[in-house]
Protein backbone atom coordinates (compact mmCIF):
# COMPACT_ATOMS: atom_id res chain seq x y z
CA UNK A 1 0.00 0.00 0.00
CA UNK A 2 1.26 3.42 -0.87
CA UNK A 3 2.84 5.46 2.34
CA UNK A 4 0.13 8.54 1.45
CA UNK A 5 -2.30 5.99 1.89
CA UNK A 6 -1.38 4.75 5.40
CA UNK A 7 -0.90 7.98 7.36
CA UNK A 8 -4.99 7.86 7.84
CA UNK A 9 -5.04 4.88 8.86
CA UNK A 10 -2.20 5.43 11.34
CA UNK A 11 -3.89 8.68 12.47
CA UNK A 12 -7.10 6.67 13.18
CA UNK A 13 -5.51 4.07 14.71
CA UNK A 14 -3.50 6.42 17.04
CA UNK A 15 -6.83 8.57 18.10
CA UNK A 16 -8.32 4.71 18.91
CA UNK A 17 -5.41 3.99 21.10
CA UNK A 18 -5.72 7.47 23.13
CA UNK A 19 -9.19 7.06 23.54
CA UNK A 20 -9.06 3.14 25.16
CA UNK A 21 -6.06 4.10 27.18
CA UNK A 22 -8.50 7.22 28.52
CA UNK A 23 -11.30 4.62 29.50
CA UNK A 24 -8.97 1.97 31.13
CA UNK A 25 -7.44 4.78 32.82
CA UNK A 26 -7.17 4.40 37.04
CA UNK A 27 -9.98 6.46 38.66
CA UNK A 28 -9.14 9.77 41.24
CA UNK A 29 -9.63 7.80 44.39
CA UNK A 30 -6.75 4.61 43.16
CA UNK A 31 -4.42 7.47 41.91
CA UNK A 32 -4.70 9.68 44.81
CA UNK A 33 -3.84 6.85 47.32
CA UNK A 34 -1.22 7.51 49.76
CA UNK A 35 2.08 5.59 49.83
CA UNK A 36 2.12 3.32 52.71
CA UNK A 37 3.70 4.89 56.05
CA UNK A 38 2.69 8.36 54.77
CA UNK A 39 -0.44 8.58 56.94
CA UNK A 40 -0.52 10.80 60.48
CA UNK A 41 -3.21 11.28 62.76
CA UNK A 42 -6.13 13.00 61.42
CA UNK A 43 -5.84 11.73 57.54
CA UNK A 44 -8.80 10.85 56.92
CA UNK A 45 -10.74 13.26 59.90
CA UNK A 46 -11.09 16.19 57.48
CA UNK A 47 -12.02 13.82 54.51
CA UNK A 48 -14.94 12.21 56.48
CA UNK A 49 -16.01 14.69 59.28
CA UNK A 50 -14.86 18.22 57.87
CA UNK A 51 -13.69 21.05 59.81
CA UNK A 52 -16.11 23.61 60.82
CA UNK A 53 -16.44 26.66 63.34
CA UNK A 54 -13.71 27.93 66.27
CA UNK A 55 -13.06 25.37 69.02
CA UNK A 56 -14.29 26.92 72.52
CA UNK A 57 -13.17 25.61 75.40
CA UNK A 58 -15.53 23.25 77.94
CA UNK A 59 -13.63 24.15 80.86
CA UNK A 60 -11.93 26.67 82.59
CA UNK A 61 -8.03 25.22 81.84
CA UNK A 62 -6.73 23.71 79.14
CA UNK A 63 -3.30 22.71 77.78
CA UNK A 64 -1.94 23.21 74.36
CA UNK A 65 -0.56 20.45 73.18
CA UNK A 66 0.46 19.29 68.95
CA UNK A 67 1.13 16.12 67.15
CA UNK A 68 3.85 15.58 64.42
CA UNK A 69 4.68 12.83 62.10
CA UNK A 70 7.66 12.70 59.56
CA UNK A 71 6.06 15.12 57.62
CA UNK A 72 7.19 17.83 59.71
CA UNK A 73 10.69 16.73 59.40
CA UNK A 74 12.90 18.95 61.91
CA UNK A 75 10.40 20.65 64.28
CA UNK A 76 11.42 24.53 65.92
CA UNK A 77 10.24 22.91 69.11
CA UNK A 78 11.97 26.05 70.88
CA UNK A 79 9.26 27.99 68.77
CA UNK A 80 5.99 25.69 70.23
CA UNK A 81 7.08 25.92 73.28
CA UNK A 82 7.30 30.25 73.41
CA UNK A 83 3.76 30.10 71.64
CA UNK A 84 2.14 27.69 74.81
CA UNK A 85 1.98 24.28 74.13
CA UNK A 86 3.66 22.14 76.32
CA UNK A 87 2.66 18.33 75.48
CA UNK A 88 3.16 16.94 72.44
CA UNK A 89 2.61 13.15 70.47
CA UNK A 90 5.28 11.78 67.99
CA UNK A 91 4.41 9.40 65.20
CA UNK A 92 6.72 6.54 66.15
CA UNK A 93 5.55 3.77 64.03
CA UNK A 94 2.74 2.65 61.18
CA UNK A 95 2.06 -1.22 60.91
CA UNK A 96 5.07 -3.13 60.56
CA UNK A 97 6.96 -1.98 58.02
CA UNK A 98 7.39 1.55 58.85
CA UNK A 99 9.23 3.75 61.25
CA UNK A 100 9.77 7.75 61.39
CA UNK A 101 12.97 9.05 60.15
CA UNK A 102 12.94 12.54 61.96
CA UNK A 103 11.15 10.57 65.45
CA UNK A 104 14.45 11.02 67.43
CA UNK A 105 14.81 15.25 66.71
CA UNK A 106 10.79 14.92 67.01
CA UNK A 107 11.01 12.94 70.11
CA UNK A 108 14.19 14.31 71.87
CA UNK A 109 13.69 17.81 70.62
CA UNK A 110 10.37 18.09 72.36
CA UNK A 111 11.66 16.98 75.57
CA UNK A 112 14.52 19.09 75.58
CA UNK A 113 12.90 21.91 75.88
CA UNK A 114 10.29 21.13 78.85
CA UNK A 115 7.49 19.79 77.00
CA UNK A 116 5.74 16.40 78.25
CA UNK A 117 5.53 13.92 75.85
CA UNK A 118 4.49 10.69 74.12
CA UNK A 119 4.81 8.69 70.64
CA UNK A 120 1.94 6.95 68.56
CA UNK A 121 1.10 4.36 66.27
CA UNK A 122 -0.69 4.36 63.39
CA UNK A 123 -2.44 1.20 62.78
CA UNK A 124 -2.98 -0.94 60.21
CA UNK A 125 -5.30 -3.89 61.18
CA UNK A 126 -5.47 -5.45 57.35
CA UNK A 127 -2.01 -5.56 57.56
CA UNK A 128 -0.56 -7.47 60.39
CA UNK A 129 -2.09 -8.76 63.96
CA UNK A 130 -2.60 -5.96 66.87
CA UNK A 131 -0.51 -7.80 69.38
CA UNK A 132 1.87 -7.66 66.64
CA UNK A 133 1.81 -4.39 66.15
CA UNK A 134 2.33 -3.02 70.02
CA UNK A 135 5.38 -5.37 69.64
CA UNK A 136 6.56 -2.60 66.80
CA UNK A 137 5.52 0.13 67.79
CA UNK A 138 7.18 -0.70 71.68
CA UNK A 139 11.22 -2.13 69.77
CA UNK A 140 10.89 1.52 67.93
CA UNK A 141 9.76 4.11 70.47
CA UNK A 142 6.61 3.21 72.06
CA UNK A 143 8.03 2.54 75.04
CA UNK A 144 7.09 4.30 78.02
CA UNK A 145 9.25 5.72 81.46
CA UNK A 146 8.01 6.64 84.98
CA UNK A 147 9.95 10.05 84.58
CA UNK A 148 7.23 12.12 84.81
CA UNK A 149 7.61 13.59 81.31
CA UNK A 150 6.49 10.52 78.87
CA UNK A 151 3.09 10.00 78.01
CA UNK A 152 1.55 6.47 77.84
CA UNK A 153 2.09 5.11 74.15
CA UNK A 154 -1.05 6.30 71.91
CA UNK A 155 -3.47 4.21 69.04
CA UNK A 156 -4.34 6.27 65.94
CA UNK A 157 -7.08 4.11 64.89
CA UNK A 158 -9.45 6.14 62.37
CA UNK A 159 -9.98 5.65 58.78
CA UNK A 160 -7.89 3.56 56.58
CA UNK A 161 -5.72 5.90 54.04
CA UNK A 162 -5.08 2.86 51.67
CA UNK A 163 -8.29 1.25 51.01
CA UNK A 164 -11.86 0.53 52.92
CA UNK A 165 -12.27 2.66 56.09
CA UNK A 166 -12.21 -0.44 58.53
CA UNK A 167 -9.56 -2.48 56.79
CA UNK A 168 -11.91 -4.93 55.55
CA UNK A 169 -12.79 -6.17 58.85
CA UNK A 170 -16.24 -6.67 61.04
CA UNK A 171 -17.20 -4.65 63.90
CA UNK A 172 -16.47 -7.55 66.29
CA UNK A 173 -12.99 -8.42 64.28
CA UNK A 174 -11.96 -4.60 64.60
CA UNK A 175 -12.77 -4.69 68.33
CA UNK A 176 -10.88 -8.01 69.13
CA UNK A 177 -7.75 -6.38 66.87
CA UNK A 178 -7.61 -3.26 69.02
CA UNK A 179 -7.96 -5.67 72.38
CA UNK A 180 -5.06 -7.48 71.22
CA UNK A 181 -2.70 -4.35 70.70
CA UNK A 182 -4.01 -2.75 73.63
CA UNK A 183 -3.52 -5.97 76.02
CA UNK A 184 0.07 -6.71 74.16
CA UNK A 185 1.28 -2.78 74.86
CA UNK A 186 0.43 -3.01 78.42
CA UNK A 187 1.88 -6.25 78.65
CA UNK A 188 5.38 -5.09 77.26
CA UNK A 189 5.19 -1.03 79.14
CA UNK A 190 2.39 -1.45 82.57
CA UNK A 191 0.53 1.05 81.25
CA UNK A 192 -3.21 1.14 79.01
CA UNK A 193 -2.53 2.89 75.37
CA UNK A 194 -4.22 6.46 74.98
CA UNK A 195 -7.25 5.69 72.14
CA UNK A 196 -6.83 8.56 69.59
CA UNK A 197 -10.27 8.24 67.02
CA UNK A 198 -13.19 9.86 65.80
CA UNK A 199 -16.49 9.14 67.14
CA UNK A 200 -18.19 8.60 63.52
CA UNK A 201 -15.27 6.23 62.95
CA UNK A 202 -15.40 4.26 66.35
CA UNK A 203 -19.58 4.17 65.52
CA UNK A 204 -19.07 2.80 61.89
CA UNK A 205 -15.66 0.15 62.61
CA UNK A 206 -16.56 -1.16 66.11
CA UNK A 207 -19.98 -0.78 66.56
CA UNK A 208 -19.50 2.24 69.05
CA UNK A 209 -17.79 -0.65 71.70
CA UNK A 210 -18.03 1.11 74.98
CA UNK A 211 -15.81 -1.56 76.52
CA UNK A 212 -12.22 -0.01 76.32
CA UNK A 213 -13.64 3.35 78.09
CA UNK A 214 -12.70 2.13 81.58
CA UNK A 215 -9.23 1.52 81.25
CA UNK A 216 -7.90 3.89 78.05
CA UNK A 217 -7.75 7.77 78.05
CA UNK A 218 -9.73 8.80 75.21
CA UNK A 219 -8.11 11.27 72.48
CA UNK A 220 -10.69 12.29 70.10
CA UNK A 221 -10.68 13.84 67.00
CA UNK A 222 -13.43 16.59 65.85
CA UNK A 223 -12.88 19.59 63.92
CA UNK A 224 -15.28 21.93 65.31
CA UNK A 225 -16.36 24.27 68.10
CA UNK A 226 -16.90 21.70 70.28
CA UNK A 227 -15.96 17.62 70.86
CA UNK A 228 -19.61 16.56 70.48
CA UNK A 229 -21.00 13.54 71.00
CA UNK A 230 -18.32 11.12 72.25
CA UNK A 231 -17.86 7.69 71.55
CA UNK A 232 -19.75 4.80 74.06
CA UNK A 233 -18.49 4.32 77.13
CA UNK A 234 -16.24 7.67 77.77
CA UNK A 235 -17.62 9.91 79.89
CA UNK A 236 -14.58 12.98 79.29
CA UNK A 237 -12.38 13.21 76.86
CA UNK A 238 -8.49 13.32 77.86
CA UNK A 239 -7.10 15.47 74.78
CA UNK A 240 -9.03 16.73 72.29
CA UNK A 241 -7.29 17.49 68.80
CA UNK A 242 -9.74 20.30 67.48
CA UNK A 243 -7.94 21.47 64.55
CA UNK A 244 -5.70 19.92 61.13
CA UNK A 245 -3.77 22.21 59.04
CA UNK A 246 -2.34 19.52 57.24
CA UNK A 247 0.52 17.14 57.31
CA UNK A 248 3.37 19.98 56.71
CA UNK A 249 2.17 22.01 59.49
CA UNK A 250 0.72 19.40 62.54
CA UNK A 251 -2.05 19.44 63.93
CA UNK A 252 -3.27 21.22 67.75
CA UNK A 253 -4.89 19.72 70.64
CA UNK A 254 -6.37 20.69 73.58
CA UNK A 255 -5.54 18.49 77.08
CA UNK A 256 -8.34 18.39 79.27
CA UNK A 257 -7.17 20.22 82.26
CA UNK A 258 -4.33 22.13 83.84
CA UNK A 259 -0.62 21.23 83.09
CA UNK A 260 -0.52 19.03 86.54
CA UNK A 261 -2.74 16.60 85.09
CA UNK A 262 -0.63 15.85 82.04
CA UNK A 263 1.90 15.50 84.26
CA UNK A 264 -0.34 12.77 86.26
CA UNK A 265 -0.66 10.87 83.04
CA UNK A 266 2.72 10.67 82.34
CA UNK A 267 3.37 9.02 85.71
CA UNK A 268 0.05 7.31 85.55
């Protein structure tokens, strides 16, 4: 066939191409997901509750406290402390597979200049066991000290970054995971995990299981004026992280009473 005669059909067969490669192409929410270890505390907060209105206290002290991940990398913790808070958390450790580069200058660097403070873990209960998981998180800084400035380890346990919001499991499987973490970190440290979550979250993944309220300070997560309606079972809230403005920045939180009773956590 002459070459004038195949450029049309060469054309046509290009345009075809482009147009199946547009159809088979991966949709927003597969593109958009996360690389694994990426997530901090709050990820998926803004996605599924939003952020509306300016937090107000509920009582008459407070104490300022912020969470940090890798994201942050090197933290002006010198900074933090001038503007008032004086707790802070420290993403430690995410499943199994995944540790924070900057968690010692995160770790040490709040310490070092007064502040009271703690690491997390973010879990991942499609991923590995949750006895399994307090094992990580306690060999890479989840460990805990009587010195009267480390806070008992804490469990980010909200939405799932990667994939369905409760990790594929059942209400009853997603409560016996978190027993097993929270039974394995005591086990390793004497002490009961902090429960950082969102009440629409806990409702939806566990059934809104009031039975961890007796034993684990409760951390929860709502972007609004107030902490509304809390999760079964908790009658307070311990810290309340009120705010997100994103992973680059941190996000604030509000402890539940006077500086002394931070303190009283730490040495439980």
């Amino acid at each position: 066939m002459p070459v004038h005669r195949l450029r049309p059909v060469r054309l046509l067969l290009a345009a075809l191409v482009a147009t199946l490669l547009a159809a088979v192409s991966l949709p927003a929410s597969a593109a958009d997901t996360p690389a694994r270890g990426s997530a901090y505390m709050g990820i998926g907060v803004l996605a599924h509750d939003g952020q509306n209105g300016t937090p107000r206290d509920t009582r008459a002290t407070q104490t300022e406290g912020v969470d940090v991940s890798g994201h942050q990398g090197n933290v002006a913790w010198s900074t933090l402390w001038s503007s008032g808070v004086k707790w802070a958390y420290v993403k430690a450790t995410e499943g199994t597979y995944y540790t924070n580069p900057y968690f010692a200058q995160q770790y040490n660097g709040s310490y070092n200049v007064g502040m009271i403070r703690g690491s997390y873990h973010f879990a991942t209960p499609d991923t590995t066991g949750g006895a399994t998981q307090a094992d990580y998180f306690v060999d890479h800084g989840g460990g805990w000290s009587k010195d009267g400035r480390t806070l008992p380890g804490a469990l980010d346990i909200e939405w799932n970054p990667y994939g369905a919001s409760c990790y594929g499991k059942t209400q009853s499987g997603m409560v016996t995971w978190i027993r097993d973490f929270l039974n394995r970190y005591k086990a390793r440290t004497g002490r009961d995990a902090v429960i950082y979550t969102a009440t629409s979250w806990w409702t939806e993944c566990t059934g809104n299981y009031a039975g961890f309220a007796t034993a684990n300070p409760l951390w929860i997560a709502r972007y609004a004026s107030t902490v509304g309606t809390l999760p079964a079972g908790w009658g307070y809230y311990t810290a309340w992280q009120y705010t997100s403005s994103g992973p680059t920045v941190g996000d604030h939180n509000k402890f539940n009473g006077a500086l002394d009773r931070v303190v009283a956590l730490a040495n439980g």
